[in-house]
Protein backbone atom coordinates (compact mmCIF):
# COMPACT_ATOMS: atom_id res chain seq x y z
CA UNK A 1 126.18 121.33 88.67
CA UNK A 2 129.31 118.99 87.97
CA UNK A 3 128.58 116.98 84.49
CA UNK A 4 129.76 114.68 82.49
CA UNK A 5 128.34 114.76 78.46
CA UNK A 6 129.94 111.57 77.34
CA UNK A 7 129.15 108.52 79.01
CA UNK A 8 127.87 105.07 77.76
CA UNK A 9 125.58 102.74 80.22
CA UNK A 10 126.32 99.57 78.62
CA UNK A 11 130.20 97.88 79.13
CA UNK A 12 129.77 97.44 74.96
CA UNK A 13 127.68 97.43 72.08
CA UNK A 14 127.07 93.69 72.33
CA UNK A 15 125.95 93.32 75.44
CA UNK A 16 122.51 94.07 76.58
CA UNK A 17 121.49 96.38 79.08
CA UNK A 18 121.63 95.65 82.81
CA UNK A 19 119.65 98.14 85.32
CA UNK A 20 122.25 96.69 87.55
CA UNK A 21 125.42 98.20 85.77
CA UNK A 22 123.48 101.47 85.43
CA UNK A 23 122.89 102.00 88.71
CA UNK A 24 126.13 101.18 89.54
CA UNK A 25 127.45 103.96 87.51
CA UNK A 26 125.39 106.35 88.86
CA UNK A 27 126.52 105.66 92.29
CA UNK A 28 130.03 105.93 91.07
CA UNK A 29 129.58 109.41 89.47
CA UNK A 30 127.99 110.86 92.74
CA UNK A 31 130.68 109.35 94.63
CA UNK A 32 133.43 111.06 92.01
CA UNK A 33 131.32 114.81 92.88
CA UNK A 34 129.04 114.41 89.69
CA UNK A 35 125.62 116.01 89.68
CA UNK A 36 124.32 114.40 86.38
CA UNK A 37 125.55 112.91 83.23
CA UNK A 38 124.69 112.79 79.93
CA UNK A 39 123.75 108.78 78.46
CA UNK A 40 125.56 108.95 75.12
CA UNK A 41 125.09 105.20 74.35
CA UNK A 42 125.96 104.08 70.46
CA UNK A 43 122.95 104.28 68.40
CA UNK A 44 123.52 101.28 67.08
CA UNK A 45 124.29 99.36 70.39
CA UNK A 46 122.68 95.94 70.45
CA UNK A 47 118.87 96.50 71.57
CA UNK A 48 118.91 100.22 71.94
CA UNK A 49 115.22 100.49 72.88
CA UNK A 50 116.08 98.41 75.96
CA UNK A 51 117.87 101.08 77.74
CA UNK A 52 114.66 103.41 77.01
CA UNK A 53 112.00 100.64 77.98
CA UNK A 54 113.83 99.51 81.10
CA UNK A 55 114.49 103.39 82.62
CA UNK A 56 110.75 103.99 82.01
CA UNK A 57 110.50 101.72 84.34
CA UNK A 58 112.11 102.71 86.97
CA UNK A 59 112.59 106.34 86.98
CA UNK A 60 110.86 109.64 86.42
CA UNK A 61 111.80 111.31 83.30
CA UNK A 62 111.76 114.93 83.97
CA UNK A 63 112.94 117.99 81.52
CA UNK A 64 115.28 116.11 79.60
CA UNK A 65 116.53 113.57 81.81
CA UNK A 66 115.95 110.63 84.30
CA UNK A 67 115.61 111.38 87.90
CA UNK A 68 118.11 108.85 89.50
CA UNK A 69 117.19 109.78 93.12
CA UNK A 70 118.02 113.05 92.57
CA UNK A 71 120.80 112.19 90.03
CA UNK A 72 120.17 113.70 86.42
CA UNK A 73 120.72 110.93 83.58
CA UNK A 74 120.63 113.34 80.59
CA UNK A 75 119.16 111.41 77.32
CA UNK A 76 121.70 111.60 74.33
CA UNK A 77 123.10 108.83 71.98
CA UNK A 78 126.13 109.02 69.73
CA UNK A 79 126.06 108.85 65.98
CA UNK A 80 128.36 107.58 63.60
CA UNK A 81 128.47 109.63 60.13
CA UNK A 82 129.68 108.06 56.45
CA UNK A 83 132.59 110.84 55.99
CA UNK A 84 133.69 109.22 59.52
CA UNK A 85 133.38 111.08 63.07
CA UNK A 86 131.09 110.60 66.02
CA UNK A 87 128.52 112.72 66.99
CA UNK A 88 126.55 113.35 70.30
CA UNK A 89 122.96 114.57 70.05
CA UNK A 90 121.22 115.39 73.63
CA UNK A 91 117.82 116.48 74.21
CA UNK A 92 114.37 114.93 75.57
CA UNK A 93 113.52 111.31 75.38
CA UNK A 94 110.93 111.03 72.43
CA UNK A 95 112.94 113.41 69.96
CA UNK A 96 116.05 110.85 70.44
CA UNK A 97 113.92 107.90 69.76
CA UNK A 98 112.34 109.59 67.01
CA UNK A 99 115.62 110.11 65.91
CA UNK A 100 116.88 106.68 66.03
CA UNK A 101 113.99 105.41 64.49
CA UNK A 102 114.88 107.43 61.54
CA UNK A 103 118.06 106.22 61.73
CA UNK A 104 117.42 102.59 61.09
CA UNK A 105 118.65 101.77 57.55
CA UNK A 106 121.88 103.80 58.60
CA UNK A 107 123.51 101.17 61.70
CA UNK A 108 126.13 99.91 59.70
CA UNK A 109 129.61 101.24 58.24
CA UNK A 110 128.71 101.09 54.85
CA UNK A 111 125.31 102.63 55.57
CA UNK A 112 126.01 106.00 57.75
CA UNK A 113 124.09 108.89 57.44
CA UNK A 114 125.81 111.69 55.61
CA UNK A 115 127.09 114.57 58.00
CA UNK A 116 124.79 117.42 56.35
CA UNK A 117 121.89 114.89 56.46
CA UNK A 118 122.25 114.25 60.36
CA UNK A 119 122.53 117.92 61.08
CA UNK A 120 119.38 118.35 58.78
CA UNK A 121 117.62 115.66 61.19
CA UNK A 122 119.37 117.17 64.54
CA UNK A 123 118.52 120.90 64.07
CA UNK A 124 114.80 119.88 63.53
CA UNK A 125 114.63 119.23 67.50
CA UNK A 126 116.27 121.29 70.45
CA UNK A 127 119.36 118.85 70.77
CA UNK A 128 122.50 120.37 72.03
CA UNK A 129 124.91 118.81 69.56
CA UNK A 130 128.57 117.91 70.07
CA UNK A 131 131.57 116.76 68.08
CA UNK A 132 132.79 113.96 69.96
CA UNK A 133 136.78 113.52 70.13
CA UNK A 134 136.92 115.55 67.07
CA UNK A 135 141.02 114.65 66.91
CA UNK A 136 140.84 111.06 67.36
CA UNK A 137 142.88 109.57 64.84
CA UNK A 138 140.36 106.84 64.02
CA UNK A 139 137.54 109.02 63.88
CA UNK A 140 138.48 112.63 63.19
CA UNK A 141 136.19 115.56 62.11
CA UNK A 142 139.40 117.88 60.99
CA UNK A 143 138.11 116.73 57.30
CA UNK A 144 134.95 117.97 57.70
CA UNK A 145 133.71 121.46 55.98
CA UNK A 146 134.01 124.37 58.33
CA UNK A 147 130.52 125.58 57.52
CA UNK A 148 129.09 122.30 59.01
CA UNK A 149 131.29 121.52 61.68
CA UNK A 150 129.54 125.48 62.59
CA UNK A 151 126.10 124.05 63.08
CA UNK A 152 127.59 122.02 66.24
CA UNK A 153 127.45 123.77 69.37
CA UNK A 154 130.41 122.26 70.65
CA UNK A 155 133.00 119.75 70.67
CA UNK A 156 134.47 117.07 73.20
CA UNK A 157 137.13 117.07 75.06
CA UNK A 158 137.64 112.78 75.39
CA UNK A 159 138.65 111.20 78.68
CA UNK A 160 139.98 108.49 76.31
CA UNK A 161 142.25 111.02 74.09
CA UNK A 162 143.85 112.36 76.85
CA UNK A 163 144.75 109.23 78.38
CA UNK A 164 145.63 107.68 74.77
CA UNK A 165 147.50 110.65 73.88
CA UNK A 166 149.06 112.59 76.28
CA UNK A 167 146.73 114.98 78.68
CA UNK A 168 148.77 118.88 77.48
CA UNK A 169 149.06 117.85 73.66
CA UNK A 170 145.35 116.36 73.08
CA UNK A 171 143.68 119.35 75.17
CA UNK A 172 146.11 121.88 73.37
CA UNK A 173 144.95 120.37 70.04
CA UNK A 174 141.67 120.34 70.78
CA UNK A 175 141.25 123.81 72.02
CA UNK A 176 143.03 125.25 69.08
CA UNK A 177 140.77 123.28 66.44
CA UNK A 178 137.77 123.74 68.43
CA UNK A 179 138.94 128.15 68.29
CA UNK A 180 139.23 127.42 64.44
CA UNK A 181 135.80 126.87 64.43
CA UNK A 182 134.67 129.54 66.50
CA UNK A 183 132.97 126.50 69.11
CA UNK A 184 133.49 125.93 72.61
CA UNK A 185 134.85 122.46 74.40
CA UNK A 186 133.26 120.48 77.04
CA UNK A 187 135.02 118.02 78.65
CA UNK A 188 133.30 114.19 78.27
CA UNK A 189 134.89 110.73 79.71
CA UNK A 190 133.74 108.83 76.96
CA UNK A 191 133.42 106.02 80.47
CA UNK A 192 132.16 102.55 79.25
CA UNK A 193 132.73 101.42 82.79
CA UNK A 194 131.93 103.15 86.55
CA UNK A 195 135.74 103.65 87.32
CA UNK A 196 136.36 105.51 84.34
CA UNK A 197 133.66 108.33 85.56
CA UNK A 198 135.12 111.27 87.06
CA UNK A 199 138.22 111.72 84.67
CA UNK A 200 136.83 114.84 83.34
CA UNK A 201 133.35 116.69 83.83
CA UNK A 202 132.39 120.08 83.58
CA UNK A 203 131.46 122.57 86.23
CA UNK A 204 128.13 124.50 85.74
CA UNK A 205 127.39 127.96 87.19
CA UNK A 206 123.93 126.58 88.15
CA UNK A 207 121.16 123.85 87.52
CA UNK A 208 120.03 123.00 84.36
CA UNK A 209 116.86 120.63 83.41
CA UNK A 210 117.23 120.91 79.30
CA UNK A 211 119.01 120.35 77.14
CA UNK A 212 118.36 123.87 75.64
CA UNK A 213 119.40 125.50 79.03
CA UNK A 214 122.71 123.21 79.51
CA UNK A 215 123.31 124.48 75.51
CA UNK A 216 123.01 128.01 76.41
CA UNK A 217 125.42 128.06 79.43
CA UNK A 218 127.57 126.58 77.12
CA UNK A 219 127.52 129.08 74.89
CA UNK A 220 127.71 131.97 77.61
CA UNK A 221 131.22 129.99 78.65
CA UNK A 222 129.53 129.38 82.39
CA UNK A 223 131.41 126.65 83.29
CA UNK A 224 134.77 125.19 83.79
CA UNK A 225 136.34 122.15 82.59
CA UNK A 226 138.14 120.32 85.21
CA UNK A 227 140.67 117.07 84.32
CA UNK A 228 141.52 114.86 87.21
CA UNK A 229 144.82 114.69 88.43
CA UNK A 230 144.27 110.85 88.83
CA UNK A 231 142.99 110.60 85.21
CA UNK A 232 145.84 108.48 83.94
CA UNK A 233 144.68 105.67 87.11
CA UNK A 234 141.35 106.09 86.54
CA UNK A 235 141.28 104.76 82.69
CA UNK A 236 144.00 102.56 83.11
CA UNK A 237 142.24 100.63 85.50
CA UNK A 238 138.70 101.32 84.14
CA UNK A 239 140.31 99.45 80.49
CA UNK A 240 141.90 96.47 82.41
CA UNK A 241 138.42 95.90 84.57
CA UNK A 242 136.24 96.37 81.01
CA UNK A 243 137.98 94.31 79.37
CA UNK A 244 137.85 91.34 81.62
CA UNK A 245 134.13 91.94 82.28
CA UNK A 246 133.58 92.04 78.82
CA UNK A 247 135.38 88.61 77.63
CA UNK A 248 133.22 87.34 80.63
CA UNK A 249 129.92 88.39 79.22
CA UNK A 250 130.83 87.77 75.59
CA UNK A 251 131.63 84.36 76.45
CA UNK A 252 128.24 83.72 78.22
CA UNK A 253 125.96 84.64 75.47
């Protein structure tokens, strides 16, 4: 299974939701080799529940994903915490809402949920939890106890750092604070727009349908990270295309 654990379904948080664009990246990802994704959209994305209500919808929820005609849409959002850092929960459908929900006076900068409080939350439901881009300069979790950044099961190595940063020194940085830590890496495109899926995904020994069983192969190190040799292309064009698309939208609402 080829798999992608940071992707976001919406061009950006101020848009709404458009079945169209979704389905559009899902085409794109099978046509890149992927098997499934995992739908990390910002928890505090304008009209989160959308994305929920609309996929209901249309598509089978099975395990802990969407069946996208045979595509896998894991469920997952990304959290922002007050000590700064973004983190990825995955896991079924109604814990992630329930999460959110609890979430709710926490959407804004000066209102983030402390770090130990999120875990707290996040370990009270089978989530498979990951650091996102845990050297991003702008959102680091290098200041972060050791002891908590533990309770992750992972961390993420970004599409977007490699191409921001150089592909050997981010993935060289990465590994080595991710083996401080005593956590594996997964590879995740961060992809706000089709194009940008494929940079990176990881390959899985086998099927998974949870988020517990994509967590353990983790953990058993049954899988292989793979970076495209076209990953500089991909993002470069994948920014140039957002960022038109999204002056477009902005200027329509």
């Amino acid at each position: 299974m080829n798999i992608d654990f940071h992707t976001h379904v919406k061009l950006a948080k101020r848009v709404d939701f458009d079945r169209t664009f979704f389905e559009e990246m899902v085409l794109n990802a099978r046509e890149v080799g992927l098997d499934a994704l995992a739908m990390t959209e910002h928890f505090n994305t304008n009209r989160f529940y959308d994305i929920y209500q609309q996929l209901d919808q249309r598509f089978e929820y099975k395990g802990n994903y969407y069946d996208v005609d045979g595509f896998k849409v894991f469920t997952g959002m990304e959290i922002d915490v007050r000590e700064v850092g973004h983190i990825l929960f995955i896991g079924h459908r109604d814990d992630l809402l329930y999460t959110r929900n609890q979430l709710e006076d926490h959407t804004t900068k000066d209102t983030f949920i402390p770090f130990a409080e999120l875990l707290q939350i996040g370990e009270s439901f089978d989530f498979l939890k990951i650091g996102a881009h845990p050297m991003r300069s702008t959102t680091p979790l290098t200041q972060h106890a050791v002891d908590q950044l533990q309770r992750l099961d992972a961390f993420d190595l970004n599409g977007k750092d490699l191409f921001e940063h150089g592909i050997e020194t981010m993935e060289r940085n990465v590994l080595a604070f991710a083996e401080s830590i005593s956590r594996p890496v997964v590879c995740g495109s961060d992809s706000h727009h089709p194009i940008h899926l494929g940079a990176v995904h990881n390959q899985f020994s086998h099927q998974c349908e949870t988020a517990s069983e994509l967590k353990k192969v983790i953990q058993e190190g049954s899988y292989t990270r793979v970076i495209s040799p076209v990953l500089n292309t991909k993002i470069a064009a994948a920014k140039i295309v957002k960022k038109q698309m999204k002056e477009e939208l902005i200027a329509k609402m």
